[in-house]
PDB file of N, CA and C in Angstrom:
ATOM      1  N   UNK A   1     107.008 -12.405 118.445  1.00  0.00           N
ATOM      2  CA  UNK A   1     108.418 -12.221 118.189  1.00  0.00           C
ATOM      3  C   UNK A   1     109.091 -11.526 119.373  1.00  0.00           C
ATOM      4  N   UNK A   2     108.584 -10.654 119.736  1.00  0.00           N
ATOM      5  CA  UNK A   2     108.877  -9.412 120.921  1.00  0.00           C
ATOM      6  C   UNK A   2     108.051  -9.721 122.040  1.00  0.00           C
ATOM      7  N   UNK A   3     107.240 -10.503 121.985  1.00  0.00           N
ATOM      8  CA  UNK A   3     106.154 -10.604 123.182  1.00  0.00           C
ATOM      9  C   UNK A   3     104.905  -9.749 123.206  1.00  0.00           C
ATOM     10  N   UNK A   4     104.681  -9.195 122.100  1.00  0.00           N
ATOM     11  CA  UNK A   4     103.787  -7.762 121.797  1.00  0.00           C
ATOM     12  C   UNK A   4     102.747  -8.551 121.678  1.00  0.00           C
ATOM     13  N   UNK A   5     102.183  -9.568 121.529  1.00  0.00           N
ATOM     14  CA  UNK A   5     101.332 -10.627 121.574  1.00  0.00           C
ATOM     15  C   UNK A   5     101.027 -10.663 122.665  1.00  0.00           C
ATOM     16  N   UNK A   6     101.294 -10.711 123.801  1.00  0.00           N
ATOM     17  CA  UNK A   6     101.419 -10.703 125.396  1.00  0.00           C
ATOM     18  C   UNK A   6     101.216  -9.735 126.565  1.00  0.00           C
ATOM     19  N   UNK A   7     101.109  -8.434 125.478  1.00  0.00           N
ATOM     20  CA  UNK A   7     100.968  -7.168 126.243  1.00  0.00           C
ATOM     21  C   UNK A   7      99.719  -6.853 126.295  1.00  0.00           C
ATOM     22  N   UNK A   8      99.146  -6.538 127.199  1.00  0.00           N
ATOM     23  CA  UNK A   8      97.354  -5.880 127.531  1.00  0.00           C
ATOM     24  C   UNK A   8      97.882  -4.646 126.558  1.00  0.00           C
ATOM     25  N   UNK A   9      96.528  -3.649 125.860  1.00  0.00           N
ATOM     26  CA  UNK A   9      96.137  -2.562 125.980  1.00  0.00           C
ATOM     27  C   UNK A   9      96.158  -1.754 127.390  1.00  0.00           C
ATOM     28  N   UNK A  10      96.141  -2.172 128.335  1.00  0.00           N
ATOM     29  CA  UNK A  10      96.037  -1.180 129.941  1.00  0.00           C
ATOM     30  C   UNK A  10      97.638  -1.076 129.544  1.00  0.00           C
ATOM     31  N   UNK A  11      98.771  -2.288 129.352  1.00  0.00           N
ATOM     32  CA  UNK A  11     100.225  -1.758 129.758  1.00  0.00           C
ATOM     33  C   UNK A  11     100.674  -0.948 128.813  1.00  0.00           C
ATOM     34  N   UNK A  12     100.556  -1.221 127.700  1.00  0.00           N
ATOM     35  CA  UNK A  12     101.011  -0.129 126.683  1.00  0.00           C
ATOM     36  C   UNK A  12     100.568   0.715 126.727  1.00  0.00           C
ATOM     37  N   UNK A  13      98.853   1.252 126.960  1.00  0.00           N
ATOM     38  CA  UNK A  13      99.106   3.036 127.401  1.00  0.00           C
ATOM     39  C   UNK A  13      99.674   3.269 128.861  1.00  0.00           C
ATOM     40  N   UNK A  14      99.759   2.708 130.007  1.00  0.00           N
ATOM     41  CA  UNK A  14     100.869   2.937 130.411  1.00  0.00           C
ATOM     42  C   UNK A  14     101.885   3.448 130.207  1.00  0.00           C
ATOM     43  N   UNK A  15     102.329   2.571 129.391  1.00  0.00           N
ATOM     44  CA  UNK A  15     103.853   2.397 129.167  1.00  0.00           C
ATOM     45  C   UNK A  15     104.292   4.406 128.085  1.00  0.00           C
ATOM     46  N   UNK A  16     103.353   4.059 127.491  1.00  0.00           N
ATOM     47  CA  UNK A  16     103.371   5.557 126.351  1.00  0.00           C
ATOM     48  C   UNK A  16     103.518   6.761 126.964  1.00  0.00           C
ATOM     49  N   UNK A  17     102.074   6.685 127.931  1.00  0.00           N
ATOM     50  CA  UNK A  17     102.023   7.871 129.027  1.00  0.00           C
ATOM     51  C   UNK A  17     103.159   7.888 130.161  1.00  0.00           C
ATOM     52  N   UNK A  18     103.602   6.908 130.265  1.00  0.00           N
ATOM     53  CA  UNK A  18     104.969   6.995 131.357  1.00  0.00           C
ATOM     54  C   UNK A  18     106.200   7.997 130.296  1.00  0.00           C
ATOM     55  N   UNK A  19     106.225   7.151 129.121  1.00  0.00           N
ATOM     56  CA  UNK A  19     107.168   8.452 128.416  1.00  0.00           C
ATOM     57  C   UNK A  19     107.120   9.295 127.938  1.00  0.00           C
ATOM     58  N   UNK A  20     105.926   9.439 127.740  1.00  0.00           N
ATOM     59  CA  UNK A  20     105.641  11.245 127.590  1.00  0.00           C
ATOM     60  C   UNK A  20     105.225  11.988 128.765  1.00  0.00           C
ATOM     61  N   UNK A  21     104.920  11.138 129.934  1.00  0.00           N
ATOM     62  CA  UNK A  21     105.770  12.189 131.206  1.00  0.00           C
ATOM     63  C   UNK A  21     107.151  12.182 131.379  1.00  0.00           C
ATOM     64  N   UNK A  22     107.619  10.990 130.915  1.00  0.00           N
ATOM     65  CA  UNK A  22     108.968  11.644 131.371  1.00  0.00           C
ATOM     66  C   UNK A  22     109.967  12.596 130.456  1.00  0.00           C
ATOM     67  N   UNK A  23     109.260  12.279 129.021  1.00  0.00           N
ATOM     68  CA  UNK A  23     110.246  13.340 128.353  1.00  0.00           C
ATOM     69  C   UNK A  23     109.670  14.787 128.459  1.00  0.00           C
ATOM     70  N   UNK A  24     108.324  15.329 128.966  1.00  0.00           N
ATOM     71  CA  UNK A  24     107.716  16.600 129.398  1.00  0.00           C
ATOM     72  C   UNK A  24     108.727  17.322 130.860  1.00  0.00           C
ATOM     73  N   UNK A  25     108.209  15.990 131.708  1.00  0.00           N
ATOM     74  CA  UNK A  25     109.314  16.308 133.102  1.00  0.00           C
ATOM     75  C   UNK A  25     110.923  16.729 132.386  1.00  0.00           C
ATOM     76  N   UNK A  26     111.558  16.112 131.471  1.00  0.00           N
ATOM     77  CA  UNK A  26     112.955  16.316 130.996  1.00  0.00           C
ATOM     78  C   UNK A  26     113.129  17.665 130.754  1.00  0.00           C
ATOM     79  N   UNK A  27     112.389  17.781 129.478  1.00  0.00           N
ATOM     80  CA  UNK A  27     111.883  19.618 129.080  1.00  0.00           C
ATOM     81  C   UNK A  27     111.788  20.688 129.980  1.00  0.00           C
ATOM     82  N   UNK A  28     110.853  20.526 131.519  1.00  0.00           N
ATOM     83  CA  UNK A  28     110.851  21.492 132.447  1.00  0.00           C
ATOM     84  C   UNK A  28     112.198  21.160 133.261  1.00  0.00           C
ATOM     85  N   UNK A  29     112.815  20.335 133.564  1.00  0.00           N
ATOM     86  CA  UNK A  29     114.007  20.559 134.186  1.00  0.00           C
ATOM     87  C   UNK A  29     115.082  21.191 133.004  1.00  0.00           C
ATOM     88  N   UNK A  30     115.436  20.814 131.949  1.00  0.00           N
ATOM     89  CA  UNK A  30     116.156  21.228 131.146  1.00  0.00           C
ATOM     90  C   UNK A  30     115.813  22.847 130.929  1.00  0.00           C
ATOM     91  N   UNK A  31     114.610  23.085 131.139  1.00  0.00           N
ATOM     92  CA  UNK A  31     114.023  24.697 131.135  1.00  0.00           C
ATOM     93  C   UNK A  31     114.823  25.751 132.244  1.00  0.00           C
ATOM     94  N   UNK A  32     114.188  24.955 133.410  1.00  0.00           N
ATOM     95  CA  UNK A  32     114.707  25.457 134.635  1.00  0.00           C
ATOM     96  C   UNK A  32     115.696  25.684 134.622  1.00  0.00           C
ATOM     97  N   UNK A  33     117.354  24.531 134.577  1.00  0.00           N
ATOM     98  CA  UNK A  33     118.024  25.077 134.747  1.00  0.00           C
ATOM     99  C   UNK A  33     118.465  25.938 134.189  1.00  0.00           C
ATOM    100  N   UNK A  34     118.808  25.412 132.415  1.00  0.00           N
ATOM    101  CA  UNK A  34     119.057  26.928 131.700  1.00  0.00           C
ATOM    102  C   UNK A  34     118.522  28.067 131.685  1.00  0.00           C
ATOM    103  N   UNK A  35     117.271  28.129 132.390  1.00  0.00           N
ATOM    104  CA  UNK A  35     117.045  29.623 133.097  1.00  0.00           C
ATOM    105  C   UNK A  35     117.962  30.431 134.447  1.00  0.00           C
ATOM    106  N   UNK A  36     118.253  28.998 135.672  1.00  0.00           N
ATOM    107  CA  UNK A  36     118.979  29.607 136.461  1.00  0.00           C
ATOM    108  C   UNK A  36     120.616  29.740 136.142  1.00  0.00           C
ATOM    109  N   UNK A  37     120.858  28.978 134.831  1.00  0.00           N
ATOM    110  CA  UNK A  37     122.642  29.709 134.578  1.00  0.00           C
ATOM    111  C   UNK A  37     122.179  30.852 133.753  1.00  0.00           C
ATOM    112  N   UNK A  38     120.858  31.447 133.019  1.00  0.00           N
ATOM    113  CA  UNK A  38     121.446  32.471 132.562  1.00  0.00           C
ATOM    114  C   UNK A  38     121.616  33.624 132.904  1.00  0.00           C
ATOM    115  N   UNK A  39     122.206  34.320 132.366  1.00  0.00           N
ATOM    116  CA  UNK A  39     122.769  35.999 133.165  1.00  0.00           C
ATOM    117  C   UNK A  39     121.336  36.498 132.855  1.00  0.00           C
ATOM    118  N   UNK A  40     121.162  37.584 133.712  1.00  0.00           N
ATOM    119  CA  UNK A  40     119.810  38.430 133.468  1.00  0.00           C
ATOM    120  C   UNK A  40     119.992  39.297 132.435  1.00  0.00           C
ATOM    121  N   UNK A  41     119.723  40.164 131.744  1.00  0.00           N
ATOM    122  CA  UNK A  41     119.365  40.783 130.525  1.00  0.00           C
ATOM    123  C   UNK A  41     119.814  42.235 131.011  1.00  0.00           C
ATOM    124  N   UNK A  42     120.608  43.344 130.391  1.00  0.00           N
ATOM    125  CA  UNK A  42     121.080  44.094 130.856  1.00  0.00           C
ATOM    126  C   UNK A  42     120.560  45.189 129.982  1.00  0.00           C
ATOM    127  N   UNK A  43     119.513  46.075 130.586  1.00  0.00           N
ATOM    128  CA  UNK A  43     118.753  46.726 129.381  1.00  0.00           C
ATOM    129  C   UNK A  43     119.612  48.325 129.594  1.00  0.00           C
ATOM    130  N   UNK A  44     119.515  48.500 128.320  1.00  0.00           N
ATOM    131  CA  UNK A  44     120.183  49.886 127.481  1.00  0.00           C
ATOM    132  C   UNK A  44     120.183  50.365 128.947  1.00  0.00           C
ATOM    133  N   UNK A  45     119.048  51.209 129.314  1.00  0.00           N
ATOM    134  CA  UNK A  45     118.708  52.346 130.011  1.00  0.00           C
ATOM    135  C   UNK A  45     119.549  52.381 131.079  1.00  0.00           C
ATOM    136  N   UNK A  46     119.590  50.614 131.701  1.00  0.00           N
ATOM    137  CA  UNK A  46     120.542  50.494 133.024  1.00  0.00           C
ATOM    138  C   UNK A  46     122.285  50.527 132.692  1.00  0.00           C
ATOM    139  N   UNK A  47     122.530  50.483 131.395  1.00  0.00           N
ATOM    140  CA  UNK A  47     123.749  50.097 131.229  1.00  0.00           C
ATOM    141  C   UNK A  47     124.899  51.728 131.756  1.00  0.00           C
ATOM    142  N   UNK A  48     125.794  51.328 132.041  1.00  0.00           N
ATOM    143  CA  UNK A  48     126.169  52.252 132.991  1.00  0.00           C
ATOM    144  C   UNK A  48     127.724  52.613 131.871  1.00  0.00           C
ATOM    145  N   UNK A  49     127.416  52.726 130.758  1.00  0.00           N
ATOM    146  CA  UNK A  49     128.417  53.579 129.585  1.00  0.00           C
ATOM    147  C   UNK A  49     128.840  54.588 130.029  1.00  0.00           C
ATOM    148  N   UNK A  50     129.833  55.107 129.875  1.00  0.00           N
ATOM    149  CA  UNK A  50     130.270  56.728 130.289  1.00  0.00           C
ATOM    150  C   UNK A  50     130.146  57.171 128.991  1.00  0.00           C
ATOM    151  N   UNK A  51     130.462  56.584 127.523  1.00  0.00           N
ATOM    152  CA  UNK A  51     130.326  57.188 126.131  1.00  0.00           C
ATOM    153  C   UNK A  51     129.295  57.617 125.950  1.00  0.00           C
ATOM    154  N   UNK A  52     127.859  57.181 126.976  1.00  0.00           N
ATOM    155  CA  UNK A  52     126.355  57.406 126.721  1.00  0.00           C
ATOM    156  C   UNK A  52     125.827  58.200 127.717  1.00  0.00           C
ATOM    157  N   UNK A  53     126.653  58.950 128.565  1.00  0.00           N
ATOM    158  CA  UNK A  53     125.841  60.116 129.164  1.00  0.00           C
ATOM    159  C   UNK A  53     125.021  60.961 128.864  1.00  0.00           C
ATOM    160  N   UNK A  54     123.985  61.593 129.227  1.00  0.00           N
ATOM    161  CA  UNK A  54     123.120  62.340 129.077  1.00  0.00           C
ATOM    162  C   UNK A  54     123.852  63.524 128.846  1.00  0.00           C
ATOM    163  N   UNK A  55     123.970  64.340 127.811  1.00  0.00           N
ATOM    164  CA  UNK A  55     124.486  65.462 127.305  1.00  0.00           C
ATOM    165  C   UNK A  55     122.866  66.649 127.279  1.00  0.00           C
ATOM    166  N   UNK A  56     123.707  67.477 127.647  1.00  0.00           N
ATOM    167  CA  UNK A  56     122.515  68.583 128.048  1.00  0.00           C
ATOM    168  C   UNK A  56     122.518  69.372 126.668  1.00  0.00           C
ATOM    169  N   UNK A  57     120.876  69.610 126.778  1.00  0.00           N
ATOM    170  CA  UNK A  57     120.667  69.976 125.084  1.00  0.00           C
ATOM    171  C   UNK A  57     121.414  71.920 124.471  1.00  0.00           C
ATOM    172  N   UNK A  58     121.812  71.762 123.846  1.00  0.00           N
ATOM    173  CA  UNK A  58     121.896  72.921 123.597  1.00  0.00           C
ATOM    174  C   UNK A  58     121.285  73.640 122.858  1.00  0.00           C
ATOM    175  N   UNK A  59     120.855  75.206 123.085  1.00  0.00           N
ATOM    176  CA  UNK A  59     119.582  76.396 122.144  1.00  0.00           C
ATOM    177  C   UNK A  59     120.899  76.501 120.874  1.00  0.00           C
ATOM    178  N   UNK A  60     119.761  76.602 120.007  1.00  0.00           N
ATOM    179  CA  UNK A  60     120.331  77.068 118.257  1.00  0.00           C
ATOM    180  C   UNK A  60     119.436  78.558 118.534  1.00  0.00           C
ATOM    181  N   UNK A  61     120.324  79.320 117.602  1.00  0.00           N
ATOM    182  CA  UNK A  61     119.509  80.542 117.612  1.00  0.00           C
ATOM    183  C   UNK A  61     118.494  80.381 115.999  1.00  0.00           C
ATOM    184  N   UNK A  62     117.436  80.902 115.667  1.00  0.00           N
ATOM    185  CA  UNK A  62     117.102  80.586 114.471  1.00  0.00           C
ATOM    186  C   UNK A  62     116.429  82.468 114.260  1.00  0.00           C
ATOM    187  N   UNK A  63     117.026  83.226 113.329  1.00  0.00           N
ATOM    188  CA  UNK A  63     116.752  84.470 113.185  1.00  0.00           C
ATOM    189  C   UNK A  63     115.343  84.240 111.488  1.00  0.00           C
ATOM    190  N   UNK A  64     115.115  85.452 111.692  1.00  0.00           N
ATOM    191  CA  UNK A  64     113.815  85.576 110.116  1.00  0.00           C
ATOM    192  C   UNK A  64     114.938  85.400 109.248  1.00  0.00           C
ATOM    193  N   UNK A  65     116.119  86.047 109.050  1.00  0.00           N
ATOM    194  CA  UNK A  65     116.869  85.737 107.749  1.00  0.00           C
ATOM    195  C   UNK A  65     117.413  84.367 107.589  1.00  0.00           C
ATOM    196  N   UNK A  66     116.933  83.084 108.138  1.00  0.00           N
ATOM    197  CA  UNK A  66     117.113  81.707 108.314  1.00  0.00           C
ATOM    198  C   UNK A  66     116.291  80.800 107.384  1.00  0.00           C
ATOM    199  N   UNK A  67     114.513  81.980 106.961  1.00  0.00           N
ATOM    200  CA  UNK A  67     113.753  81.824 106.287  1.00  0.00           C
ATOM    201  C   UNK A  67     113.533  82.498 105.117  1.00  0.00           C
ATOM    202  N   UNK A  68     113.042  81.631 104.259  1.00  0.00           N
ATOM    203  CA  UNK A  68     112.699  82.351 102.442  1.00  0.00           C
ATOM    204  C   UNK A  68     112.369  83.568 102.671  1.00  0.00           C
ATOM    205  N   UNK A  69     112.594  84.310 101.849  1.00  0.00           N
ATOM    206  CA  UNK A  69     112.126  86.330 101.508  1.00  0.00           C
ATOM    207  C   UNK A  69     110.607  86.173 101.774  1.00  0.00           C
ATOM    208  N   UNK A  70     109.894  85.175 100.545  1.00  0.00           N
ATOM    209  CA  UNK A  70     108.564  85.149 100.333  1.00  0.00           C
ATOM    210  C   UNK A  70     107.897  83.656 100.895  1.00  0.00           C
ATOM    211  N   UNK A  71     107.088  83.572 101.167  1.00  0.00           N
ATOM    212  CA  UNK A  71     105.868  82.759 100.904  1.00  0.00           C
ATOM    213  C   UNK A  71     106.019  81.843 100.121  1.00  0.00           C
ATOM    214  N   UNK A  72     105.584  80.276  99.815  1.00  0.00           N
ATOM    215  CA  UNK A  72     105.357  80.027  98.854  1.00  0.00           C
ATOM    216  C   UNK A  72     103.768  79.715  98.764  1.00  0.00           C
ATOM    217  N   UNK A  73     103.654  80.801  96.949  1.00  0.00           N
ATOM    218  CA  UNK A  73     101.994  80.500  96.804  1.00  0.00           C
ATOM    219  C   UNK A  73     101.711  79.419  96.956  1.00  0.00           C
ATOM    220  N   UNK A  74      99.831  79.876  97.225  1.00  0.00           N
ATOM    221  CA  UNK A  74      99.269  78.527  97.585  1.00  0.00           C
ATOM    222  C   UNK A  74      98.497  77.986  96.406  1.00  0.00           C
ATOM    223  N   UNK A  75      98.209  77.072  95.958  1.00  0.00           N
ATOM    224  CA  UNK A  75      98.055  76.530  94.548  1.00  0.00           C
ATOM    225  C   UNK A  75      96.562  75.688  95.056  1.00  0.00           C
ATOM    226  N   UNK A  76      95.615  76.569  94.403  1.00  0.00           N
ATOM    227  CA  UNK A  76      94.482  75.879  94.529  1.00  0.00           C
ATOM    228  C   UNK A  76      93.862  74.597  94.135  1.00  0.00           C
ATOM    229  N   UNK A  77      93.339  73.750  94.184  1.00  0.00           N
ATOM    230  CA  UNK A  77      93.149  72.712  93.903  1.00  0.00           C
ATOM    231  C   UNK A  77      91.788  72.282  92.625  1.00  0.00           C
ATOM    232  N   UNK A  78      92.554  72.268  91.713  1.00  0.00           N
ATOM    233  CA  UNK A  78      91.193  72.871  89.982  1.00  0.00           C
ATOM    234  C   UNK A  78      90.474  70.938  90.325  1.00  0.00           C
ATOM    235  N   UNK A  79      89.049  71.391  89.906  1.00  0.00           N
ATOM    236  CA  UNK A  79      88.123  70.510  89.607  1.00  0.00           C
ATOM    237  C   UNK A  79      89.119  69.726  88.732  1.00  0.00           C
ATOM    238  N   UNK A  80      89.281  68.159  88.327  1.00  0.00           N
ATOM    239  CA  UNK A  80      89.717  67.189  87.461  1.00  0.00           C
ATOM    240  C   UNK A  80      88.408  66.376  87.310  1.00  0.00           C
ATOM    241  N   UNK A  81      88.277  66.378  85.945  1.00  0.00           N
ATOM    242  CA  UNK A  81      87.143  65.987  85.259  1.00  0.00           C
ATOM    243  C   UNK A  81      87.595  64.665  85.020  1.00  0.00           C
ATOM    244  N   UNK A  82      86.750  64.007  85.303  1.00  0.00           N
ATOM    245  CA  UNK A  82      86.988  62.390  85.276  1.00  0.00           C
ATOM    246  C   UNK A  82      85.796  61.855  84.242  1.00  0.00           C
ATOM    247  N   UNK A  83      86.605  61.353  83.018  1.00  0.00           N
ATOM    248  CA  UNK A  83      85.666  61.127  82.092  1.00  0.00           C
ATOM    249  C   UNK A  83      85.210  59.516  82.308  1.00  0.00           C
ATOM    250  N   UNK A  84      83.515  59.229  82.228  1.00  0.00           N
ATOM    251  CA  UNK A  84      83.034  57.837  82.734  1.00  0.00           C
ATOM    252  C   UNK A  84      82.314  57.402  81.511  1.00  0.00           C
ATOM    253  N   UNK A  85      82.718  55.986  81.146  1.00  0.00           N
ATOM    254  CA  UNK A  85      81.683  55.396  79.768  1.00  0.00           C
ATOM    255  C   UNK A  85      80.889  54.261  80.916  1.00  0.00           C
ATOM    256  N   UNK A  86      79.576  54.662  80.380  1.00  0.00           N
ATOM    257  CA  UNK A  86      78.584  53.780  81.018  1.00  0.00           C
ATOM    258  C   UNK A  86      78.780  52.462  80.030  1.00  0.00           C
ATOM    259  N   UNK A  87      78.451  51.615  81.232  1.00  0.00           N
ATOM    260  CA  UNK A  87      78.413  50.016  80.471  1.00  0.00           C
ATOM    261  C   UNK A  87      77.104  49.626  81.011  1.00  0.00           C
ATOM    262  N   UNK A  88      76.546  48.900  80.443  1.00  0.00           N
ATOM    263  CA  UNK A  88      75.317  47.811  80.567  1.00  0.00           C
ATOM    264  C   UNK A  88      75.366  46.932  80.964  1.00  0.00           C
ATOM    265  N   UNK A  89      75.199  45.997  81.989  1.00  0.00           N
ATOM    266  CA  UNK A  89      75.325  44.320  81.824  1.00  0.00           C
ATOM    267  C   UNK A  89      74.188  43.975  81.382  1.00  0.00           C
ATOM    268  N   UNK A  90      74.535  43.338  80.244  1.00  0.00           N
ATOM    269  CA  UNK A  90      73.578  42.685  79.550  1.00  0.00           C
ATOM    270  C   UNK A  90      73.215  41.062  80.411  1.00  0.00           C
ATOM    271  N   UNK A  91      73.672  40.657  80.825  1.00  0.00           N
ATOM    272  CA  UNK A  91      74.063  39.154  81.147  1.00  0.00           C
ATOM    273  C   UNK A  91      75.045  38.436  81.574  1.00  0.00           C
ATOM    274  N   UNK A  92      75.445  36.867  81.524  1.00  0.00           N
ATOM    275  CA  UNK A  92      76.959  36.581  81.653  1.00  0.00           C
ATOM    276  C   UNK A  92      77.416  36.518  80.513  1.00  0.00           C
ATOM    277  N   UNK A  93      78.785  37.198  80.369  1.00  0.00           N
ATOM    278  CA  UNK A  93      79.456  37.055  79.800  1.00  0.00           C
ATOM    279  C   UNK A  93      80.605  36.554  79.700  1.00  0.00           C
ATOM    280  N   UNK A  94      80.988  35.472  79.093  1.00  0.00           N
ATOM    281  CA  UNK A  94      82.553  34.777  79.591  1.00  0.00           C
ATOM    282  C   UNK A  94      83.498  35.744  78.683  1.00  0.00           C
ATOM    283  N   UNK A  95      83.269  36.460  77.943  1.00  0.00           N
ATOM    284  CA  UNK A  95      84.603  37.262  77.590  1.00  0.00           C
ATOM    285  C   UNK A  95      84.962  36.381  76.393  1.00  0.00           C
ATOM    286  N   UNK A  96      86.086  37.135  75.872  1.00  0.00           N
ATOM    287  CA  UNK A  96      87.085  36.197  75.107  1.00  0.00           C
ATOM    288  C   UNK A  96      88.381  36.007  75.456  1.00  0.00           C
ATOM    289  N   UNK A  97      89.087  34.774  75.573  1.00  0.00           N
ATOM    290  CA  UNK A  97      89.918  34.529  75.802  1.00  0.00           C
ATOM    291  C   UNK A  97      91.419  35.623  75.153  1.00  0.00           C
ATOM    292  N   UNK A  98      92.540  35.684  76.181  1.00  0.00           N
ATOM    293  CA  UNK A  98      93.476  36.443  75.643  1.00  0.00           C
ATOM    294  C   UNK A  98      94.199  36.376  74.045  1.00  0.00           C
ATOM    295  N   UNK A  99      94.177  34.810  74.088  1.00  0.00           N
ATOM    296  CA  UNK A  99      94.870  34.275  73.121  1.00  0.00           C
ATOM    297  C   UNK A  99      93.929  34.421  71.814  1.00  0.00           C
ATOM    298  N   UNK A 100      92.860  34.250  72.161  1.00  0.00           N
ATOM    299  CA  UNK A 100      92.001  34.590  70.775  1.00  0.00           C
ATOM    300  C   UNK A 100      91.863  36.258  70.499  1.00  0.00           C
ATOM    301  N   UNK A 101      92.474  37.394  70.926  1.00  0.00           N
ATOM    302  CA  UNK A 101      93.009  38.042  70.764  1.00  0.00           C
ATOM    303  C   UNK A 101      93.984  38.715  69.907  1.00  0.00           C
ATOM    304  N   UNK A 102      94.888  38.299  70.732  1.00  0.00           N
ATOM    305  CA  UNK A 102      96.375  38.244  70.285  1.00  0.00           C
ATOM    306  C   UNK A 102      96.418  36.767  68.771  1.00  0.00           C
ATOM    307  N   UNK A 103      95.573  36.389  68.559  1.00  0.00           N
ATOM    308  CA  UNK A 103      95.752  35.169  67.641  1.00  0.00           C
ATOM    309  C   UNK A 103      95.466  36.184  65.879  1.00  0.00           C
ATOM    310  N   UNK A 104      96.457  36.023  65.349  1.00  0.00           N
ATOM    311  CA  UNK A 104      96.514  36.915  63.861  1.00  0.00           C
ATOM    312  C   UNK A 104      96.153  35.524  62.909  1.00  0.00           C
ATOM    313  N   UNK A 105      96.461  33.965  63.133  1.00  0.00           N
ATOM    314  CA  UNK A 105      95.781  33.611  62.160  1.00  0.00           C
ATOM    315  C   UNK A 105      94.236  33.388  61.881  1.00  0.00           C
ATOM    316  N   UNK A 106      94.224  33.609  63.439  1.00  0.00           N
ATOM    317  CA  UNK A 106      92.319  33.428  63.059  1.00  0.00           C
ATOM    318  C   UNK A 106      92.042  34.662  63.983  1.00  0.00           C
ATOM    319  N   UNK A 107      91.799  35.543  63.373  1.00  0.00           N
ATOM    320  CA  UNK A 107      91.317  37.063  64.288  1.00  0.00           C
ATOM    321  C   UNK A 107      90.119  37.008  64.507  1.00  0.00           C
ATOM    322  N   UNK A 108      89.274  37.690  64.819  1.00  0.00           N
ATOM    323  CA  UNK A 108      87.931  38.045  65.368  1.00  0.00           C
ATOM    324  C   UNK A 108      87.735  38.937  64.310  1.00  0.00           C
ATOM    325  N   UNK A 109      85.992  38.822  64.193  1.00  0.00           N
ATOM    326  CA  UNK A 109      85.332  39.703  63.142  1.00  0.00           C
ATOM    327  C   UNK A 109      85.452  40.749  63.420  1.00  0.00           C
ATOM    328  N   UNK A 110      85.554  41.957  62.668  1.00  0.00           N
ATOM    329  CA  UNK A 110      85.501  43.579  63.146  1.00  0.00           C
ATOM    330  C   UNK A 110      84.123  43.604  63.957  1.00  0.00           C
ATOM    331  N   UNK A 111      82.938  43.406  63.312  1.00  0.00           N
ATOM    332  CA  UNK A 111      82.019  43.867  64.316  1.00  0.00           C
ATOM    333  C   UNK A 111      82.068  43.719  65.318  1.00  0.00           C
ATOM    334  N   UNK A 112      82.896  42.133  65.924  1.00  0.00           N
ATOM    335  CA  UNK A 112      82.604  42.223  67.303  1.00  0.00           C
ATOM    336  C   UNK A 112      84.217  43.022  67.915  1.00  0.00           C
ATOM    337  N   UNK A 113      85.155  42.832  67.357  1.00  0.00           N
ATOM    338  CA  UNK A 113      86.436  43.677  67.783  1.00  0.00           C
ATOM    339  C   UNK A 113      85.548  45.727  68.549  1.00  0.00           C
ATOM    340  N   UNK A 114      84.819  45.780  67.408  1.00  0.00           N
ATOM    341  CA  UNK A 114      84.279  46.911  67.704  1.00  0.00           C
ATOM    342  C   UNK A 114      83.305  47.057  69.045  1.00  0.00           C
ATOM    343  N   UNK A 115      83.075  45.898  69.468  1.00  0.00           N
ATOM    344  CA  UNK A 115      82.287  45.355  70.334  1.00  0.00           C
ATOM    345  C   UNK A 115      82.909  45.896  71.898  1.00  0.00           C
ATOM    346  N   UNK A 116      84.216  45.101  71.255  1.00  0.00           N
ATOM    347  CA  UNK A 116      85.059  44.806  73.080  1.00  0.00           C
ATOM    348  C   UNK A 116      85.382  46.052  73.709  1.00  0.00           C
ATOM    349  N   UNK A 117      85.118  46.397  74.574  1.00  0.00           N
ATOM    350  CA  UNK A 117      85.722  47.216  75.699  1.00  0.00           C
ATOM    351  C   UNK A 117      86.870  47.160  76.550  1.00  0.00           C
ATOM    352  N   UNK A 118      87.500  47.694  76.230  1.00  0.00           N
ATOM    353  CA  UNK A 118      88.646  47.630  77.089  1.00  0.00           C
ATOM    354  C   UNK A 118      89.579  48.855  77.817  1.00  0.00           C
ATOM    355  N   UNK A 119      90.080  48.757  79.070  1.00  0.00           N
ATOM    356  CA  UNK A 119      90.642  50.251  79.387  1.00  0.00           C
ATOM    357  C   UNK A 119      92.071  50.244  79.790  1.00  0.00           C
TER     358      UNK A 119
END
C-alpha cells in the first residue's frame, strides 16, 4: 500500500535511529540555548537589600530576679509494674473470625468465649 513491502530491515532501523538522533540532538540544542538566555540565579547572601543589612547584635541584661525564687523539685522516677499473662502456643491457630464474634444469632459457646484472649 505504502511500499512497506519494499523496505529492507537495514533501512528501517536506519531510518528509526536517524530519528531518535535527531529528536535527542533537538533536546540538547533546545537545552543549551535555554540555558544561555537564562539569567543566573541570584542567591540571598549576594543580594545587595539595604532592608537586609547586618544589624549588630545587641546584650540583654538578664539579673537572678529574672529567675523562679525556688528550684523546681526533682521527681524521681517510681518502678511501673508492668503486669504480663503468659500465653502458650499450643499450635496453629486460625483464630475466630470477627464476625463470628460480634454475631448474636449464633454466638459461641461460653467455654470457648472463656477461652479467647484478648487485650
Amino acid at each position: 500500500m505504502f511500499g512497506i513491502d519494499q523496505i529492507s530491515w537495514g533501512q528501517f532501523t536506519r531510518f528509526v535511529l536517524t530519528v531518535i538522533l535527531v529528536w535527542y540532538l533537538g533536546l540538547l540544542l533546545v537545552y543549551f540555548f535555554q540555558k544561555e538566555r537564562k539569567h543566573p540565579l541570584s542567591l540571598f547572601e549576594d543580594d545587595g537589600a539595604e532592608s537586609l543589612q547586618h544589624a549588630m547584635p545587641e546584650p540583654i541584661s538578664v539579673s537572678s530576679q529574672d529567675l523562679p525564687p525556688a528550684m523546681l523539685p526533682f521527681v524521681p522516677i517510681a518502678e511501673v509494674v508492668l503486669s504480663v499473662s503468659y500465653y502458650e502456643e499450643m499450635g496453629m491457630d486460625d483464630g475466630f473470625s470477627l464476625d463470628r464474634l460480634q454475631n448474636t444469632k449464633d454466638p459461641l459457646p461460653p467455654d470457648v468465649m472463656e477461652q479467647i484472649h484478648f487485650q
